[in-house]
C-alpha atoms as a PDB file:
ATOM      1  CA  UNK A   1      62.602 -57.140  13.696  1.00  0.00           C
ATOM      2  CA  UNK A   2      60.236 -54.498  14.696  1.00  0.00           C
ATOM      3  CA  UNK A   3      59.062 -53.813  17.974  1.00  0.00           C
ATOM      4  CA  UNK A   4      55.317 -52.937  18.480  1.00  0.00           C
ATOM      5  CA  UNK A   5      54.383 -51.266  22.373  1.00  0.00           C
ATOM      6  CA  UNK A   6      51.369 -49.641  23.434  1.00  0.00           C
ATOM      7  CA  UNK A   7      51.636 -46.142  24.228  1.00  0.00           C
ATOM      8  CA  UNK A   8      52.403 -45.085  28.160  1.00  0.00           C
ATOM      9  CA  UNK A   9      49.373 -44.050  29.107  1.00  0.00           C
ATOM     10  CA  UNK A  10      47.325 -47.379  27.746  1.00  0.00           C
ATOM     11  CA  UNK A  11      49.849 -49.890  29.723  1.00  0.00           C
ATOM     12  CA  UNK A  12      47.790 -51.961  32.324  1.00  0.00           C
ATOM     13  CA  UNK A  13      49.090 -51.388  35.325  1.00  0.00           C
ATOM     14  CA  UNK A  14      48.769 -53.814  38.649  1.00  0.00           C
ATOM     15  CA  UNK A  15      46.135 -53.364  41.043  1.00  0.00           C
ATOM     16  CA  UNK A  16      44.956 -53.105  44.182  1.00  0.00           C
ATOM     17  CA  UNK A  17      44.045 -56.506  46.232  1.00  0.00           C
ATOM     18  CA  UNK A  18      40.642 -55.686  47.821  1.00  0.00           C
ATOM     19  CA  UNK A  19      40.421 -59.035  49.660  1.00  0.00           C
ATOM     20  CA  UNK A  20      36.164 -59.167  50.818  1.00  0.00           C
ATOM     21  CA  UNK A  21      36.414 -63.006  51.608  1.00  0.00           C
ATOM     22  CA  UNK A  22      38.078 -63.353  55.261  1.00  0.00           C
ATOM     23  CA  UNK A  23      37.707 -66.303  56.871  1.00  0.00           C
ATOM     24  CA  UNK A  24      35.678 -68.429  53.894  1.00  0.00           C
ATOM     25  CA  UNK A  25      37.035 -71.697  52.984  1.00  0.00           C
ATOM     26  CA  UNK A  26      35.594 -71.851  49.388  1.00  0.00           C
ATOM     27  CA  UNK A  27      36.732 -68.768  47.886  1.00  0.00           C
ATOM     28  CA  UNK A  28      38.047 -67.638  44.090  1.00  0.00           C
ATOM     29  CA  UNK A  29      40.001 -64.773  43.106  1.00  0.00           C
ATOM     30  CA  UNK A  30      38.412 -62.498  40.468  1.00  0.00           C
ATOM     31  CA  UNK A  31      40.982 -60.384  38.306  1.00  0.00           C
ATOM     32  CA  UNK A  32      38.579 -57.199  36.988  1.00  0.00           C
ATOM     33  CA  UNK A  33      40.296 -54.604  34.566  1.00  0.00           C
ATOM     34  CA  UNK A  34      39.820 -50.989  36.034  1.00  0.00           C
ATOM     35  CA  UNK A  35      40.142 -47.879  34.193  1.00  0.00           C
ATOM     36  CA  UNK A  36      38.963 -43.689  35.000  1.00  0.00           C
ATOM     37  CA  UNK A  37      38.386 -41.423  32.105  1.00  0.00           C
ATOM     38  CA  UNK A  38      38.296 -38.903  35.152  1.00  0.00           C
ATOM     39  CA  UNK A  39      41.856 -39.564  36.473  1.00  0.00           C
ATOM     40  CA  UNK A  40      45.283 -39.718  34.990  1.00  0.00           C
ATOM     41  CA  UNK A  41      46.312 -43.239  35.990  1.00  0.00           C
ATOM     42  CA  UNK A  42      46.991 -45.867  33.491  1.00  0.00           C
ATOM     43  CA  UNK A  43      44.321 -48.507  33.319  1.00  0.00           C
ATOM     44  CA  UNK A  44      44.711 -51.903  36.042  1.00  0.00           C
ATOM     45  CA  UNK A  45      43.653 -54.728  36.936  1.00  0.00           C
ATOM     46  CA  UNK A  46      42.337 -55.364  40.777  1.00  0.00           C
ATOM     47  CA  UNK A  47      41.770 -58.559  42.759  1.00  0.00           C
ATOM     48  CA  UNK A  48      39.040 -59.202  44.825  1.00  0.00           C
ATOM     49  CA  UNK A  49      38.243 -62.823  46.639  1.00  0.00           C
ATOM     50  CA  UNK A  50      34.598 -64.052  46.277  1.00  0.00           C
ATOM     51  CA  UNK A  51      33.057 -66.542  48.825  1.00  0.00           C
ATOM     52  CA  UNK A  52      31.451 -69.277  46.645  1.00  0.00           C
ATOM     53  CA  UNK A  53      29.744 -70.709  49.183  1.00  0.00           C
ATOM     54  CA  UNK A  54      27.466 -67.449  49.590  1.00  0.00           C
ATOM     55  CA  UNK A  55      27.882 -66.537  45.571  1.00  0.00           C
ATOM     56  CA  UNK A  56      25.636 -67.596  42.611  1.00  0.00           C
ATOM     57  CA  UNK A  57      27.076 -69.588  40.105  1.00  0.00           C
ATOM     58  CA  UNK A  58      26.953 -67.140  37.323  1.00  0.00           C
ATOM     59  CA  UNK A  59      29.986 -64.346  36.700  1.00  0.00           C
ATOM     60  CA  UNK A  60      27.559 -61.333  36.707  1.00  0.00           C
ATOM     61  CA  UNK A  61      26.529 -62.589  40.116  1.00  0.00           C
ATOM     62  CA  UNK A  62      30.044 -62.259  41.656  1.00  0.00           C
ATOM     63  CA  UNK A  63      30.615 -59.007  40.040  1.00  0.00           C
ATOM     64  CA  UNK A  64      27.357 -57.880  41.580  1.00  0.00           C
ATOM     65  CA  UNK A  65      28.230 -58.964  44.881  1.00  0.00           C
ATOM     66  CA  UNK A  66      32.104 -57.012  44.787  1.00  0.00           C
ATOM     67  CA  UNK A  67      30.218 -54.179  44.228  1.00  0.00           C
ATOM     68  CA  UNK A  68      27.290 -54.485  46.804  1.00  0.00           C
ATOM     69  CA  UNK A  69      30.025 -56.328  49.418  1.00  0.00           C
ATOM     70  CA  UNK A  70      33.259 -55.043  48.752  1.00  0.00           C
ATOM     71  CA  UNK A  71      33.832 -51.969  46.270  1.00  0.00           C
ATOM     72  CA  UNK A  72      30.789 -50.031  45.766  1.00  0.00           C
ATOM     73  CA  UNK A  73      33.232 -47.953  42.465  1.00  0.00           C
ATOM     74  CA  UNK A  74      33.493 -50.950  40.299  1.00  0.00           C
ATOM     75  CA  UNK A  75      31.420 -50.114  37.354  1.00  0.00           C
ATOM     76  CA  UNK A  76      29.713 -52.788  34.390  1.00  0.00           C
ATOM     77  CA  UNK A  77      26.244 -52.795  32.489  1.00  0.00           C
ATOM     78  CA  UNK A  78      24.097 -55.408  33.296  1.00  0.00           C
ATOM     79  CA  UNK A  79      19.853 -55.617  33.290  1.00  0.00           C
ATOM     80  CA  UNK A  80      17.823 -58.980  32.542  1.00  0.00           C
ATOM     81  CA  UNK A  81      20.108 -61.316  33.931  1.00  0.00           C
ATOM     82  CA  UNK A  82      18.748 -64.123  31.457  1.00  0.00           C
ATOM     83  CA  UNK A  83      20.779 -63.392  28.510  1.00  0.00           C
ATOM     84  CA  UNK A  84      18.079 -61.981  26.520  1.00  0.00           C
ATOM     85  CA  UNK A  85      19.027 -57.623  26.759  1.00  0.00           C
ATOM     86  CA  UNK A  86      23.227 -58.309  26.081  1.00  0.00           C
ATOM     87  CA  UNK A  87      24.017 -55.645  28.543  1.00  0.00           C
ATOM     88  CA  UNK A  88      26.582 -57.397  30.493  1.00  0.00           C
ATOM     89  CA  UNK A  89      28.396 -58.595  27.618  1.00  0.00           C
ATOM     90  CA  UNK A  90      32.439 -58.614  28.264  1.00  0.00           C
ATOM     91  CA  UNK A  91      35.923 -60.499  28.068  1.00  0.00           C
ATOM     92  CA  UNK A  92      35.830 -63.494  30.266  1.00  0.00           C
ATOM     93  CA  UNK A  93      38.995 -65.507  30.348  1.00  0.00           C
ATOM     94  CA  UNK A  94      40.173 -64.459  27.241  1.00  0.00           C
ATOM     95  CA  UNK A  95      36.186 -64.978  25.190  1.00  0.00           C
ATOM     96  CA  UNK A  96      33.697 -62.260  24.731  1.00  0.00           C
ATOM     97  CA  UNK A  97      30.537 -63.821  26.408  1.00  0.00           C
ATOM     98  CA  UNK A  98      27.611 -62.514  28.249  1.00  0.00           C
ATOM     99  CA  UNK A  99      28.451 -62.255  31.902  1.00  0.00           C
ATOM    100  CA  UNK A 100      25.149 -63.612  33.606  1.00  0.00           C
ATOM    101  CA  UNK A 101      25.212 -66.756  31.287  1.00  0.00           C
ATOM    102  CA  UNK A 102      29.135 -67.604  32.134  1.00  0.00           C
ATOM    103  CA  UNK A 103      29.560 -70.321  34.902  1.00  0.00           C
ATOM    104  CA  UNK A 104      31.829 -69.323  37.231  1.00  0.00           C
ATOM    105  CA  UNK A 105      32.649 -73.281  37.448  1.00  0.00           C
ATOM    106  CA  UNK A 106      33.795 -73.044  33.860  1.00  0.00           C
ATOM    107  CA  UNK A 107      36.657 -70.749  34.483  1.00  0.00           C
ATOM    108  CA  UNK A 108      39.774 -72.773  35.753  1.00  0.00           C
ATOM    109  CA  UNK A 109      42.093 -70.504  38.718  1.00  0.00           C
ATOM    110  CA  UNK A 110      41.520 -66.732  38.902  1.00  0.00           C
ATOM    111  CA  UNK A 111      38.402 -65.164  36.799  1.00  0.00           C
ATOM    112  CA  UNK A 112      39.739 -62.369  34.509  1.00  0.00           C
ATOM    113  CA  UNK A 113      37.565 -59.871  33.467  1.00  0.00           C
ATOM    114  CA  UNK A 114      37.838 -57.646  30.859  1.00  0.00           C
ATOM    115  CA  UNK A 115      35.692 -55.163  28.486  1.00  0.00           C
ATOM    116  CA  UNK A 116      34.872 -55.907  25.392  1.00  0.00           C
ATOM    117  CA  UNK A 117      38.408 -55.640  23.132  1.00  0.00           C
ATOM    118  CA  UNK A 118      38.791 -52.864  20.360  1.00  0.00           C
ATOM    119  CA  UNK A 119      36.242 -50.574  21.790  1.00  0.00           C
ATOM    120  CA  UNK A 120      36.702 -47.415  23.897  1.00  0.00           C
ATOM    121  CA  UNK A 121      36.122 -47.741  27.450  1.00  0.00           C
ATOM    122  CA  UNK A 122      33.850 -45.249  29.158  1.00  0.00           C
ATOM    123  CA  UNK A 123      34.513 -46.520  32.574  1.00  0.00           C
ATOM    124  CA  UNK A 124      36.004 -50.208  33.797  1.00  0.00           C
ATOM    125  CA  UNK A 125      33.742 -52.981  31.958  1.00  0.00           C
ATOM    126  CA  UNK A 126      31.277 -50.697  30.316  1.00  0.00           C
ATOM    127  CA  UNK A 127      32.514 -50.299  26.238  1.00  0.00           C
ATOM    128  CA  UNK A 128      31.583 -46.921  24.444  1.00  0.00           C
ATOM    129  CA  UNK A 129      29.122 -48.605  22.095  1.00  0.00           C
ATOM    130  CA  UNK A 130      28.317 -45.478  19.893  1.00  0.00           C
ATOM    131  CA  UNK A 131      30.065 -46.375  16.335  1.00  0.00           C
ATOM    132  CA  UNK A 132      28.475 -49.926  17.278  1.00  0.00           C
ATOM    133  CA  UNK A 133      24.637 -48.819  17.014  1.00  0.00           C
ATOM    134  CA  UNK A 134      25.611 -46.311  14.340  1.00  0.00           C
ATOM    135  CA  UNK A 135      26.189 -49.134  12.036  1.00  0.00           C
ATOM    136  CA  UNK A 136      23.650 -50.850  13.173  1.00  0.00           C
ATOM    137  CA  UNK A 137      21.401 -48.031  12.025  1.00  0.00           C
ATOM    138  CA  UNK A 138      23.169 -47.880   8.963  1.00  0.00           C
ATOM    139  CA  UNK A 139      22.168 -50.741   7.736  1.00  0.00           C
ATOM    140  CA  UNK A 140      18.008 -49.623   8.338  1.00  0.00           C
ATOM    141  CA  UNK A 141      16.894 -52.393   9.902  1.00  0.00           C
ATOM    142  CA  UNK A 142      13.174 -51.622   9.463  1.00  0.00           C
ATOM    143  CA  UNK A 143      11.215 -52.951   6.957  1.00  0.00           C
ATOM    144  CA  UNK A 144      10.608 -50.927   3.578  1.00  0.00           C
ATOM    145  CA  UNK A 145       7.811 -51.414   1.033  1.00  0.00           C
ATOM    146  CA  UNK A 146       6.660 -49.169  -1.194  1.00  0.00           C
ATOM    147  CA  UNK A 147       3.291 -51.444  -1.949  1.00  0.00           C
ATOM    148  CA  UNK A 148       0.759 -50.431   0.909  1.00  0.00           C
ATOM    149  CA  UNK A 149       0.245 -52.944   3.189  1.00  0.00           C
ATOM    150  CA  UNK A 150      -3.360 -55.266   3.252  1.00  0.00           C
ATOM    151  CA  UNK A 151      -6.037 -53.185   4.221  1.00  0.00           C
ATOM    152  CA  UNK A 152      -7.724 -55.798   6.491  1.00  0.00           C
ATOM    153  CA  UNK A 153      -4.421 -57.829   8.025  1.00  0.00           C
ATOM    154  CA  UNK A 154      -0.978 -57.521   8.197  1.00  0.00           C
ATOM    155  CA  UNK A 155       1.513 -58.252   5.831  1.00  0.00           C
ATOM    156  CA  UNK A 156       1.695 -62.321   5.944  1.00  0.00           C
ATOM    157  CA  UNK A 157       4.611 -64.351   5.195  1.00  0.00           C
ATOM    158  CA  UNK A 158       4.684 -68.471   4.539  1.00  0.00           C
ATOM    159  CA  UNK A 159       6.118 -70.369   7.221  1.00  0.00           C
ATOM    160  CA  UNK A 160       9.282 -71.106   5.212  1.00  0.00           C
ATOM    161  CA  UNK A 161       9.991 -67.407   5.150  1.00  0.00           C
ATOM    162  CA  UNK A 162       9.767 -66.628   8.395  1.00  0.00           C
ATOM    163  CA  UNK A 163      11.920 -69.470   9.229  1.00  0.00           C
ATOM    164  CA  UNK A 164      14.952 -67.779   6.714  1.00  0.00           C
ATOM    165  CA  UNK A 165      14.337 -64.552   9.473  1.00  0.00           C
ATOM    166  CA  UNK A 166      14.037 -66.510  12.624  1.00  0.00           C
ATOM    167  CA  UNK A 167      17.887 -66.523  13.729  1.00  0.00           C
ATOM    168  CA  UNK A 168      18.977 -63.652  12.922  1.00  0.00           C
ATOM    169  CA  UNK A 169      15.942 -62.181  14.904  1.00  0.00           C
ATOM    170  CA  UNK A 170      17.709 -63.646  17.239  1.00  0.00           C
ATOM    171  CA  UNK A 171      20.684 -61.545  17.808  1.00  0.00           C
ATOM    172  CA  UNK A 172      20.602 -59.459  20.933  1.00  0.00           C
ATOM    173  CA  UNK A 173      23.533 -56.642  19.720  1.00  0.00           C
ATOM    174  CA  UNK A 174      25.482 -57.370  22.362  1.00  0.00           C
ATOM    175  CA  UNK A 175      28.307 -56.945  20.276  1.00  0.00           C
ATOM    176  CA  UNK A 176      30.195 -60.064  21.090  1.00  0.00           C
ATOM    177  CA  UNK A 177      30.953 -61.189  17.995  1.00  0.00           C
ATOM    178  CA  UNK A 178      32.223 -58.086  16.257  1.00  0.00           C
ATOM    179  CA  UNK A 179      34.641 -57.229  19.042  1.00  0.00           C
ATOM    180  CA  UNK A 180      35.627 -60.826  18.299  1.00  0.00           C
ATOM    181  CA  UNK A 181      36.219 -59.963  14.751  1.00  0.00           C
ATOM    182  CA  UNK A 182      40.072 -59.222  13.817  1.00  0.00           C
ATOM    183  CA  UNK A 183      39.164 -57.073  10.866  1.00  0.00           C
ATOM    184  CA  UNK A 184      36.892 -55.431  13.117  1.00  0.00           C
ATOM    185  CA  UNK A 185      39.702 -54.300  15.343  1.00  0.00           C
ATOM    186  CA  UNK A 186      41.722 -52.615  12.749  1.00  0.00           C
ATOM    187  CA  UNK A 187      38.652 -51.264  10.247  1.00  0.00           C
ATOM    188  CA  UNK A 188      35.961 -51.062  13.042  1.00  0.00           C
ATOM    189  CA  UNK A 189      35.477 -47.060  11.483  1.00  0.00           C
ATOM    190  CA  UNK A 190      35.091 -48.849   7.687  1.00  0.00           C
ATOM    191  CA  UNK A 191      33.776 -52.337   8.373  1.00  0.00           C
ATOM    192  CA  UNK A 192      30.252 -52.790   9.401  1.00  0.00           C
ATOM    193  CA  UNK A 193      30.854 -55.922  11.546  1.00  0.00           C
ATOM    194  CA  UNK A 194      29.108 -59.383  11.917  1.00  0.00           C
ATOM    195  CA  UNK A 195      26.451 -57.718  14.200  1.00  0.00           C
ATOM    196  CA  UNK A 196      25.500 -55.012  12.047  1.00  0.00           C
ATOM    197  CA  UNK A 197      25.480 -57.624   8.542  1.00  0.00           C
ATOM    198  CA  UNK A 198      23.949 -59.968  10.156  1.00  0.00           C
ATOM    199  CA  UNK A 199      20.976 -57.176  10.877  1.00  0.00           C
ATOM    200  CA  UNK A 200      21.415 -56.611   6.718  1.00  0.00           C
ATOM    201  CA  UNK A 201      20.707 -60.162   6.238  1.00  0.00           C
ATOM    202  CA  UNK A 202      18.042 -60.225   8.481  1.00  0.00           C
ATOM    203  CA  UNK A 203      15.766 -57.800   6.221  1.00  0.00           C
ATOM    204  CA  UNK A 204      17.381 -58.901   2.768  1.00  0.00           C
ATOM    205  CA  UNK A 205      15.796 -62.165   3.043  1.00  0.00           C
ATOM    206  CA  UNK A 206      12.672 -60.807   4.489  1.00  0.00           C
ATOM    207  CA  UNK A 207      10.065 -61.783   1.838  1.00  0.00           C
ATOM    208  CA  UNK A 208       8.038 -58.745   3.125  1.00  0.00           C
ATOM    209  CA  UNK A 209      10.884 -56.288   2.260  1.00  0.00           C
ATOM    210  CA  UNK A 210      11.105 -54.757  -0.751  1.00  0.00           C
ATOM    211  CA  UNK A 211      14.208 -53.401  -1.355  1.00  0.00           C
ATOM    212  CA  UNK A 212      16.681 -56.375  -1.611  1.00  0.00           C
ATOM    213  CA  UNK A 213      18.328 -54.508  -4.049  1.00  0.00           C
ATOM    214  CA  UNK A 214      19.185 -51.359  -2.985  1.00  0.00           C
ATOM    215  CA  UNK A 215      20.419 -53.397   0.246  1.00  0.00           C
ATOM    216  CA  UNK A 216      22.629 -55.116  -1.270  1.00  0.00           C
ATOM    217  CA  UNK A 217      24.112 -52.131  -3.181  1.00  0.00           C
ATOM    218  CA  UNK A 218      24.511 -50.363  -0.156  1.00  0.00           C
ATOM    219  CA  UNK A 219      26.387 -53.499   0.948  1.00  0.00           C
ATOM    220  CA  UNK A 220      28.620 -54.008  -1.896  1.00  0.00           C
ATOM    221  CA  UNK A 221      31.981 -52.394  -0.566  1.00  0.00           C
ATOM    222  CA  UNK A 222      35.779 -53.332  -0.024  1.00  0.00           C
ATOM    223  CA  UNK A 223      35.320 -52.380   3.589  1.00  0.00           C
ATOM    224  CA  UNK A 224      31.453 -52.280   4.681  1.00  0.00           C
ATOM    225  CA  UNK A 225      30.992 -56.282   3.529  1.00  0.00           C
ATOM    226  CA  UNK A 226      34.360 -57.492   1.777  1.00  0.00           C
ATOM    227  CA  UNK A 227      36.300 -56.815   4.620  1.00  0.00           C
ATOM    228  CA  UNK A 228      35.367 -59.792   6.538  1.00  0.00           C
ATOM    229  CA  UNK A 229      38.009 -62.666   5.661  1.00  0.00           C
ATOM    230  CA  UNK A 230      35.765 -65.756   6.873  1.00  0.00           C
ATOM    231  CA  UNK A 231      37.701 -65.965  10.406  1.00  0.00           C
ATOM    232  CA  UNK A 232      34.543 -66.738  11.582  1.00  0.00           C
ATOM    233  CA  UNK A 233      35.338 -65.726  15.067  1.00  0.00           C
ATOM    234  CA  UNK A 234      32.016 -63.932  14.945  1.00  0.00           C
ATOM    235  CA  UNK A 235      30.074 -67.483  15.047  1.00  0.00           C
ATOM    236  CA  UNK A 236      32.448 -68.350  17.714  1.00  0.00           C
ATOM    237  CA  UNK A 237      31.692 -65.750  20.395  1.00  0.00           C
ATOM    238  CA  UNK A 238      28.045 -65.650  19.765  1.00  0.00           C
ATOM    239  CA  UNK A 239      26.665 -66.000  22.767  1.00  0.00           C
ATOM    240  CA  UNK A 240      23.261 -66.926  21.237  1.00  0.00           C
ATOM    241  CA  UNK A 241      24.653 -69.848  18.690  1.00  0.00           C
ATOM    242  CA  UNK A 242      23.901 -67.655  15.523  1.00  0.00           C
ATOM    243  CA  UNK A 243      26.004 -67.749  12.534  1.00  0.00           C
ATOM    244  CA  UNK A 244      27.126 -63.955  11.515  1.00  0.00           C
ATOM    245  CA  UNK A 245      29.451 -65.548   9.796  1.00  0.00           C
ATOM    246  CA  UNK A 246      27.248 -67.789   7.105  1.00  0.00           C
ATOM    247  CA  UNK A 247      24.893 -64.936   6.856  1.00  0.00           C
ATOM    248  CA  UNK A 248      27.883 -63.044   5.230  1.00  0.00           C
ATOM    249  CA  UNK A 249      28.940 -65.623   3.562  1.00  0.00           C
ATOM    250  CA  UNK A 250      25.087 -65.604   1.970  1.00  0.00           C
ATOM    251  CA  UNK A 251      25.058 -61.832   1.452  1.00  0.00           C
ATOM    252  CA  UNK A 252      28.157 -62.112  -0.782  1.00  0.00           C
ATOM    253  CA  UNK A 253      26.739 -65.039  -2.706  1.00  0.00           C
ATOM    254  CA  UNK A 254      23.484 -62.776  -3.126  1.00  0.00           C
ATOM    255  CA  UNK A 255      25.858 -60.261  -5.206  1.00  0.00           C
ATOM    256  CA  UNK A 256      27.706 -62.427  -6.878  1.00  0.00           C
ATOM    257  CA  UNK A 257      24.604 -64.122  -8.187  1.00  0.00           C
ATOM    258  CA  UNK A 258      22.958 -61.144  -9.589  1.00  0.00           C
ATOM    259  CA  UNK A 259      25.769 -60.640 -11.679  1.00  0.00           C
ATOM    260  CA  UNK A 260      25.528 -63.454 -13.470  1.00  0.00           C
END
């Protein structure tokens, strides 16, 4: 049978116990994945002990207070805090969530943290998110019309329409729910990704938008759009409740329609 390793220099290694909770009665061990571009060590995973009892309940707050209480090097993206910018988005006990919306509470024994999977790291939790926004981009989510717009108003839209755009407005790009995405992981270079279709759906059912078609064409691929096999992981890790997954589901009925 074959035999499948990583290669040397990507093998996690174990850590370093940092302790930072002497003497607290109510205190939980956080497992954090550490890794230097800079240095020539393997990638590891370090321990620190929180004190709940002087901790907010929220992941991203015990990750900000190992690095303001115990080590100032540990390194992760975060900014609103409310779940709204997807900054702090990472691998929480095995789901990709946002990190300032995950109880600690909800995480039974040690908290392991992780980056995002599939993507390369630039430093401990922070993901290199450059082929991420590139397909976002690709799919020009701005809207085109070539008919000017009202000279006195904007361009309106009936209440029903808006409500086809209104979730997948919604979607902060935090990039959960491709790095969820199997077929993401091995044709991330190929496969746009729930994220960056869901984006495609967004404007291809914008009733302002005038070039459904050419959207679609530029959809209509064995890896940009057909590579998504309905795991629907996507819908799972959402960290917002969308659906990147039925919004695909809808873009492919979309072309199979107009062939008809």
């Amino acid at each position: 049978m074959a035999q499948f390793t990583l290669p040397a220099n990507s093998k996690i290694k174990p850590g370093r116990n940092h302790g930072g909770a002497a003497g607290a009665k109510n205190v939980k061990e956080f497992k954090v994945y550490r890794y230097d571009p800079t240095t020539s060590e393997n990638p590891r995973v370090d321990t620190y002990e929180v004190d709940m009892d002087n901790c907010a309940p929220m992941v991203l707050d015990a990750l900000i207070k190992i690095k303001n209480e115990i080590d100032p090097s540990l390194t992760f993206r975060r900014s609103c805090r409310e779940g709204i910018c997807g900054s702090c988005a990472m691998n929480i006990d095995g789901m990709n969530t946002l990190a300032c919306l995950k109880p600690i509470d909800e995480c039974k024994g040690a908290v392991k943290v992780y980056p995002l999977p599939s993507m390369p790291v630039v430093k401990d939790l922070v993901p290199d998110l450059t082929t991420f926004y590139a397909q976002y981009a690709a799919v020009k989510p701005w809207l085109e019309a070539q008919t000017p717009p009202p000279p006195d108003r904007e361009r309106l839209q009936s209440k029903e329409d808006q409500e086809k755009i209104n979730e997948p407005s919604a979607c902060i790009l935090c990039a959960c729910c491709s790095t969820a995405c199997p077929s993401y992981w091995w044709n991330g270079d190929r496969f746009l990704g729930p994220a960056a279709l869901l984006q495609a759906y967004r404007w291809i059912v914008d009733s302002r938008d005038e070039t459904t078609g050419e959207r679609l064409d530029q959809l209509e691929d064995a890896f940009r759009l057909y590579r998504c096999h309905t795991i629907l992981n996507c819908t799972q890790a959402c960290p917002k409740d969308l659906n990147p997954g039925k919004a695909i589901g809808e873009i492919k009925k979309m072309i199979a329609e107009r062939r008809l």
